[in-house]
Structure formats: C-alpha cells, structure tokens
C-alpha atoms as a PDB file:
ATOM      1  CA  UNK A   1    -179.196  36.881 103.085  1.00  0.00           C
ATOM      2  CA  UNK A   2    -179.842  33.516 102.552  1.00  0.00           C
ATOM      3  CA  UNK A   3    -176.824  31.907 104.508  1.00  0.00           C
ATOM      4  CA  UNK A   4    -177.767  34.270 107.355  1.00  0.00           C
ATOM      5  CA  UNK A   5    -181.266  32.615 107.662  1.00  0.00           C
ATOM      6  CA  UNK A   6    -179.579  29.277 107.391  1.00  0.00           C
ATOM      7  CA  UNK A   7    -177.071  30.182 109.816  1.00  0.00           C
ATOM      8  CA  UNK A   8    -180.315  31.273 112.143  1.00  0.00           C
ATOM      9  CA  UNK A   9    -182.180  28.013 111.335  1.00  0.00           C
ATOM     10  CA  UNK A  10    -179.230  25.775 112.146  1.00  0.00           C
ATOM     11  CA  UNK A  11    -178.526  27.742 115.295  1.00  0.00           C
ATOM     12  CA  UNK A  12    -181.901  26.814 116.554  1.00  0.00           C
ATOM     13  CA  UNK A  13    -181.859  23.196 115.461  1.00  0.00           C
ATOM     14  CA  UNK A  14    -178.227  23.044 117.476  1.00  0.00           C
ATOM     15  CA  UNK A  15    -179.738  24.290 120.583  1.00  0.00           C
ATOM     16  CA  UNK A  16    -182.831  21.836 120.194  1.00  0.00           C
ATOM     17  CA  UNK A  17    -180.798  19.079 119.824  1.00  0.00           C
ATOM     18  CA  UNK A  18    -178.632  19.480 123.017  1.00  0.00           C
ATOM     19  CA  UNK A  19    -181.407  20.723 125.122  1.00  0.00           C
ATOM     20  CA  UNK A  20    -183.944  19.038 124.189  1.00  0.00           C
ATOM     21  CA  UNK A  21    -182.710  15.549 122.871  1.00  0.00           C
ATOM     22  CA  UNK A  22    -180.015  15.426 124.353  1.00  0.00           C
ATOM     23  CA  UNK A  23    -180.785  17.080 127.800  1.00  0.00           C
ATOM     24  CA  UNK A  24    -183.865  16.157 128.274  1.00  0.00           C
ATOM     25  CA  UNK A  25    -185.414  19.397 128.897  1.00  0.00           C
ATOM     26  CA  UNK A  26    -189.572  19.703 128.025  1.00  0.00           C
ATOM     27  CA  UNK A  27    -188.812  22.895 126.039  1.00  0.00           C
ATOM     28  CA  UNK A  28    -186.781  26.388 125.191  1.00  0.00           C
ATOM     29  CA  UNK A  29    -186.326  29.364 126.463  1.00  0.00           C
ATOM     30  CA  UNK A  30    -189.031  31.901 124.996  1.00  0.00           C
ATOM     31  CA  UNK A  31    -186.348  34.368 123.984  1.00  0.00           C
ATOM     32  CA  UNK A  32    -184.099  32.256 122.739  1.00  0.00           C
ATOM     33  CA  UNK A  33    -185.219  32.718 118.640  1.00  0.00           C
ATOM     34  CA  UNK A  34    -185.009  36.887 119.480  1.00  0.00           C
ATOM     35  CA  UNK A  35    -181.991  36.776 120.794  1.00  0.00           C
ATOM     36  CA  UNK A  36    -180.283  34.066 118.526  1.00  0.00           C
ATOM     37  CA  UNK A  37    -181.636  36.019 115.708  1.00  0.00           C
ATOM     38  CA  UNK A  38    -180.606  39.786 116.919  1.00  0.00           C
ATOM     39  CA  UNK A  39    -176.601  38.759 117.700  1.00  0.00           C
ATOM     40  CA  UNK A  40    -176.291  35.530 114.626  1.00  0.00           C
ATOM     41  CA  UNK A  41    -177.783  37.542 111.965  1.00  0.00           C
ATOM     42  CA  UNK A  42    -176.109  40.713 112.974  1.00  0.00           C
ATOM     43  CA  UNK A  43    -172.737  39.149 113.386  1.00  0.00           C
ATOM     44  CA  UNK A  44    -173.186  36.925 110.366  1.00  0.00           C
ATOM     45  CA  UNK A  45    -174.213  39.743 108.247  1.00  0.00           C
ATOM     46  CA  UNK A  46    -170.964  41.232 109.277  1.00  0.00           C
ATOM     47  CA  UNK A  47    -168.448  38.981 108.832  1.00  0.00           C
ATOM     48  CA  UNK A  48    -170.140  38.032 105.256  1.00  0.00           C
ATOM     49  CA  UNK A  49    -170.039  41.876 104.180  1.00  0.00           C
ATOM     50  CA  UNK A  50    -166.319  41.614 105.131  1.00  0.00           C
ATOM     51  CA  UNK A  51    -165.542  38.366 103.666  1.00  0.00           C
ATOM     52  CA  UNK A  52    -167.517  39.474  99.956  1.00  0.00           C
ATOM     53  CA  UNK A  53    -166.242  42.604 100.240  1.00  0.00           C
ATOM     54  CA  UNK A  54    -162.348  41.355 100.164  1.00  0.00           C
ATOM     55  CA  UNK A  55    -163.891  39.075  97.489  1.00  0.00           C
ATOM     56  CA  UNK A  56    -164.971  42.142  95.214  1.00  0.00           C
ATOM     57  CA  UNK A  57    -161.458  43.862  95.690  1.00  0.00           C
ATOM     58  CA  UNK A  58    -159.865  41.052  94.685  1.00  0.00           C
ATOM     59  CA  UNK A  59    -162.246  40.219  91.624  1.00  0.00           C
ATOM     60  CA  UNK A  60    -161.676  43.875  90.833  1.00  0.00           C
ATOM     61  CA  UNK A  61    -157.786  43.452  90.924  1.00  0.00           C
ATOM     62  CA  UNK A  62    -158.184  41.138  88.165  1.00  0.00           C
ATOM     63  CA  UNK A  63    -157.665  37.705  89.941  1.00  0.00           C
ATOM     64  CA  UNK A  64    -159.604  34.592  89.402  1.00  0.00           C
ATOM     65  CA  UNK A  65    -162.330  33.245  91.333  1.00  0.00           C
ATOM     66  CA  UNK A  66    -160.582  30.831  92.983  1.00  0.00           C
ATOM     67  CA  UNK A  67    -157.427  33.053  93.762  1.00  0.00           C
ATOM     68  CA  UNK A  68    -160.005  35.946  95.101  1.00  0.00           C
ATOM     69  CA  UNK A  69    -161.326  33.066  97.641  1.00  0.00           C
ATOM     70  CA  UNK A  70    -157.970  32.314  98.598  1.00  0.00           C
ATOM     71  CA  UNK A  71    -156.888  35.757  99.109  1.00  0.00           C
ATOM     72  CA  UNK A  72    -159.924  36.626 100.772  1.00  0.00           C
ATOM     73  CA  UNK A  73    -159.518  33.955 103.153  1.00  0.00           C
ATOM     74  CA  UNK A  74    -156.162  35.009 104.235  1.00  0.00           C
ATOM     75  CA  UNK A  75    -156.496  38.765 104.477  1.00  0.00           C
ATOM     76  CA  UNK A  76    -159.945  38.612 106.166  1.00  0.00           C
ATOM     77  CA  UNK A  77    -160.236  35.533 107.575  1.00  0.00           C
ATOM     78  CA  UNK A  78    -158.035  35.621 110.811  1.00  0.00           C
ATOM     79  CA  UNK A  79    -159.628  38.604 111.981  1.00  0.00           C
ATOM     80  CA  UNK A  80    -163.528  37.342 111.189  1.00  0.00           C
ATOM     81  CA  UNK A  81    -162.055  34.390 113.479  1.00  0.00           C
ATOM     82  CA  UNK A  82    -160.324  35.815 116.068  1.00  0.00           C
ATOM     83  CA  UNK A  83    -163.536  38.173 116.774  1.00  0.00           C
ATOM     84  CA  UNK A  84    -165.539  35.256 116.303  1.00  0.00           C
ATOM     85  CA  UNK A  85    -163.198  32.740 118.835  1.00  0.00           C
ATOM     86  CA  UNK A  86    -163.634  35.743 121.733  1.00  0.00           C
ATOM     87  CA  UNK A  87    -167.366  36.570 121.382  1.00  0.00           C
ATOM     88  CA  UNK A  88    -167.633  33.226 121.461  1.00  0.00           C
ATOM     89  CA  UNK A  89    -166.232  32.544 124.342  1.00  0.00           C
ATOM     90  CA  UNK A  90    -168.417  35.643 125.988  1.00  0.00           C
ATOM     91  CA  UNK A  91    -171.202  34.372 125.389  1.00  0.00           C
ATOM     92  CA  UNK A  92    -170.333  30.408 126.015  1.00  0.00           C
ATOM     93  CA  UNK A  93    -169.215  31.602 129.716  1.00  0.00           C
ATOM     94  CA  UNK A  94    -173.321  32.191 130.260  1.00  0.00           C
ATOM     95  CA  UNK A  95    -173.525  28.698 129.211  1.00  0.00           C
ATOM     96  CA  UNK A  96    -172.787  27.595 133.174  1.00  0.00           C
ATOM     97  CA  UNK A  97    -175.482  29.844 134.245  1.00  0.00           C
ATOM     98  CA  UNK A  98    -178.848  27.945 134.744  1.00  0.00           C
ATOM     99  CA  UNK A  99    -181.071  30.781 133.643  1.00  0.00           C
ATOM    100  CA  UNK A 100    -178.735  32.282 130.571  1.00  0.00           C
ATOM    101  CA  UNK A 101    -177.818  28.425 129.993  1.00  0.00           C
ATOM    102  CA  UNK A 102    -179.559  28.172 126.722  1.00  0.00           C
ATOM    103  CA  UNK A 103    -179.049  31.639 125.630  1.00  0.00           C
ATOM    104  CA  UNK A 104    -175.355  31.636 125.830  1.00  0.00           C
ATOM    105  CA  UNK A 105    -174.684  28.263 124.346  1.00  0.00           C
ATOM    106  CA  UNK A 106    -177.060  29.341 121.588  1.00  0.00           C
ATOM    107  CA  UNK A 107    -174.987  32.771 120.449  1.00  0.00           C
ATOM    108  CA  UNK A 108    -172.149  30.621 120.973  1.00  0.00           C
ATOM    109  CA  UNK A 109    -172.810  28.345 118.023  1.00  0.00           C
ATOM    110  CA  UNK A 110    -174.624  30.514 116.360  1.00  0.00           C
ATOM    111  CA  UNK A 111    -171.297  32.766 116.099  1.00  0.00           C
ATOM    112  CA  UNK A 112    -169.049  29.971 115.774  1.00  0.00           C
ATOM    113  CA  UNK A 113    -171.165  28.873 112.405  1.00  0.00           C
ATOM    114  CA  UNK A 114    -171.892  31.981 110.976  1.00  0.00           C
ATOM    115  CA  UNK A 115    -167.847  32.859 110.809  1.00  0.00           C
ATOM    116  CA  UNK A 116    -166.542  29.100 110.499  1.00  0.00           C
ATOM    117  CA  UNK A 117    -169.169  28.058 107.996  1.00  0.00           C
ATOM    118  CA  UNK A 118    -170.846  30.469 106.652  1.00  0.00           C
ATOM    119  CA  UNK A 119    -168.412  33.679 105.403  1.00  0.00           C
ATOM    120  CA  UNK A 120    -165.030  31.111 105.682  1.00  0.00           C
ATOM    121  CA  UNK A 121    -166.668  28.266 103.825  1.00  0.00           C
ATOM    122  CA  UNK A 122    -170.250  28.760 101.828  1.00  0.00           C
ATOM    123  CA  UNK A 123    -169.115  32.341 100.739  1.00  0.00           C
ATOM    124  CA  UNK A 124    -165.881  31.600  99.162  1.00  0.00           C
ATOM    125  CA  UNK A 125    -167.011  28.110  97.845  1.00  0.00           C
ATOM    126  CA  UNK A 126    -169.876  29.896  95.818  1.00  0.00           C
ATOM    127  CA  UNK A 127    -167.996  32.845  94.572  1.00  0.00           C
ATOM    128  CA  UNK A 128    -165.132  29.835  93.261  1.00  0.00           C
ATOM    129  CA  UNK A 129    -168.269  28.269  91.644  1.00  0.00           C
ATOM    130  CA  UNK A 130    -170.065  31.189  90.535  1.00  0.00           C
ATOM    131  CA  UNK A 131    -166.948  33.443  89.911  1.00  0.00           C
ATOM    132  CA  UNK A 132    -168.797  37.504  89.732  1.00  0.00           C
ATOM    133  CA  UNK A 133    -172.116  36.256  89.139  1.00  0.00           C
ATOM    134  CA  UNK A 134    -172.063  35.295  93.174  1.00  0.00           C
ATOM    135  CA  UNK A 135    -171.503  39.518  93.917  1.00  0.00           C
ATOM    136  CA  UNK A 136    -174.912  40.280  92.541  1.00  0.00           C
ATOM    137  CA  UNK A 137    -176.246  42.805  92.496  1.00  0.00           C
ATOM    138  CA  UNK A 138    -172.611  44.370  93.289  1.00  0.00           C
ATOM    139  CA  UNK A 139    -171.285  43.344  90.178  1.00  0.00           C
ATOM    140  CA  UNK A 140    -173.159  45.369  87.945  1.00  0.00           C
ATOM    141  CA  UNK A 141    -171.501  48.254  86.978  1.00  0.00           C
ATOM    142  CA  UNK A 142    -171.259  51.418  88.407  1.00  0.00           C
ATOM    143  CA  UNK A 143    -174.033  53.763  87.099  1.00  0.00           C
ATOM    144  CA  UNK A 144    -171.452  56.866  86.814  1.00  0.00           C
ATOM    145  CA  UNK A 145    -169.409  54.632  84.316  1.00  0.00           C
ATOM    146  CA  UNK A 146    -172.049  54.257  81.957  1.00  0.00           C
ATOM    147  CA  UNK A 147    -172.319  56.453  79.190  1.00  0.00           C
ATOM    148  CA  UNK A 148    -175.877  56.785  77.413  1.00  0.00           C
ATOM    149  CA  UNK A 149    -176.054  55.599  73.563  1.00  0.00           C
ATOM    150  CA  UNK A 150    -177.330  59.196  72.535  1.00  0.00           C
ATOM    151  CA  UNK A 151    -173.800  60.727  73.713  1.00  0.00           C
ATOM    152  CA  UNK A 152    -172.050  57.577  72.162  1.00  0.00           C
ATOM    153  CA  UNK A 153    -170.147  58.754  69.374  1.00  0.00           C
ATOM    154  CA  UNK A 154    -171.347  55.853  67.295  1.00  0.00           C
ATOM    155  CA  UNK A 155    -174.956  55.468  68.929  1.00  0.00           C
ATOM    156  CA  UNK A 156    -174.336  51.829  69.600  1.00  0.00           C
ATOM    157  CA  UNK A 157    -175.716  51.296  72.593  1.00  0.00           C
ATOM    158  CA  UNK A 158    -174.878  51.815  76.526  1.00  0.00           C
ATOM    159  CA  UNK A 159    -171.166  52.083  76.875  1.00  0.00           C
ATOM    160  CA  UNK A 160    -168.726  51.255  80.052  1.00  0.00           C
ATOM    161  CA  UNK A 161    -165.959  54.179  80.495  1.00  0.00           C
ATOM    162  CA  UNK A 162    -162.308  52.715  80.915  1.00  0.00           C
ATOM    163  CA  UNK A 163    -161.033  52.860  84.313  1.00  0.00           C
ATOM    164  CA  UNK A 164    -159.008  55.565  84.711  1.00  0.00           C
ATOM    165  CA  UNK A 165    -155.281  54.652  85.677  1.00  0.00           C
ATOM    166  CA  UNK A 166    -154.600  55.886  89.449  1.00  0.00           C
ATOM    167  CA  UNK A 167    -151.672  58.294  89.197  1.00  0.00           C
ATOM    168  CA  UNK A 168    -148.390  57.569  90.839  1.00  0.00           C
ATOM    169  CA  UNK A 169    -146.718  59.939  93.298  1.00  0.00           C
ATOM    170  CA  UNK A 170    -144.154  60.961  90.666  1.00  0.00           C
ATOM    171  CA  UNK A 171    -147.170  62.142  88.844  1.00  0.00           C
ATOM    172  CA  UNK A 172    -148.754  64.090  91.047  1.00  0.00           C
ATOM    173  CA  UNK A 173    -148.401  67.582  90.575  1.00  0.00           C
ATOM    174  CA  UNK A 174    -149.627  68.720  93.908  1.00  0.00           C
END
C-alpha cells in the first residue's frame, strides 16, 4: 500500500513540475488528484498483486529470494508492461487535448511508474532484501495447516501439517 501512495504522490509532483514549472501554468486541474488517484492506485494495486503474487509461487516452489525476483520478473513482467505501454498510450493521446491536457499526461506517468518502478523495480528489490518477510501478512501460514497443541500428540505447542505431495496422473485412480 505504501508504494501505491508513493506512486500517487510522485504522479502529482510529475504533473506539477511540467505544468507548472515548466509550463508556466498558474495552477491544476481540480480533478486531477481524483482522477490520478482512481486509475494509478487501481492499476498499481494491480500490477503489484500480480507481480507479489508470482513472487509467493515462486517462494513457495522453494527458490530463493533473489531467483523468485528474477522469475517473477520474467513470467509477469512483459505482460504488467505491455498493458502498461498501451494504457499508456490511451491516456497520453488526451495529452494534445487542451482541456484533458493535464489529465491524460497525468495517468500517463502515473501508469508508466506504477508498472516500471513500482511492481518491476521496488517490489522485487524488497522481496531480494527482505526474502518472505516482504509477503506479510501472506506469509504466515495457512490457518487450516495448523494443528492446535491439545490434539498434538506430544502437547508441544502449535504445529504446521506437512504439505501433502500432489498426486501424479499415474496415481490417480479416477
């Protein structure tokens, strides 16, 4: 959640700086934070949830942080950017329009860092750093897999059930 508000706040301070500083205009467009906010944060939030949760399966395959980043980048990266690239590119064709001007440019960005930096950079770079602690609260474990300490057999505690092995198709007896 936090890289989504950053992504917002950055999105913002990119459209200041263009319009204001460097185009000289005396102000923004009213709707401008609504709108950034509604389509960054939504699409942000999306392409995060799909960049952890290739992280996860990876993690959960068994692979190091670092190799879970990597893999994550290349399974779920080109399609986070190629969705990012063409809404992009929607939204930067309002960019020539004087009224939408702002608005489009805005999203534009806005897109272009929550994909680019945010879920292909900041999200893989902390879950390399901060291997499964980075998937919290995700990484606890499943509530179903834990068995009580009264129904342990020794009574030592909370207890995680082994995964059960996924059967084969040779196996299968259906």
């Amino acid at each position: 959640m936090a890289s989504v508000v950053l992504g917002f706040a950055a999105t913002l301070g990119a459209a200041v700086l263009v319009y204001q500083h460097l185009g000289h205009q005396a102000g923004m467009n009213f709707q401008l934070p609504l709108i950034v906010y509604l389509f960054v944060s939504s699409i942000g939030t999306d392409y995060n949830i799909l960049m952890i949760g290739r992280l996860r399966e990876e993690l959960r395959k068994g692979c190091s942080p670092r190799a879970a980043a990597r893999a994550a980048l290349s399974k779920a990266g080109p399609a986070a950017a190629a969705a990012a690239v063409i809404l992009a590119a929607s939204f930067g064709s309002l960019a020539i329009s004087p009224p939408l001007g702002q608005i489009g440019f805005s999203v534009a960005i806005g897109v272009l860092t929550s994909t680019f930096v945010t879920a292909w950079l900041l999200i893989p770079a902390l879950t390399t750093v901060l291997g499964r602690k980075a998937l919290w609260p995700m990484s606890t474990p499943d509530p179903s897999q834990i068995v009580p300490s009264a129904l342990h057999p020794h009574g030592a505690g909370e207890v995680l059930i082994p995964a059960l092995a996924t059967p084969t198709a040779a196996s299968r007896s259906w």
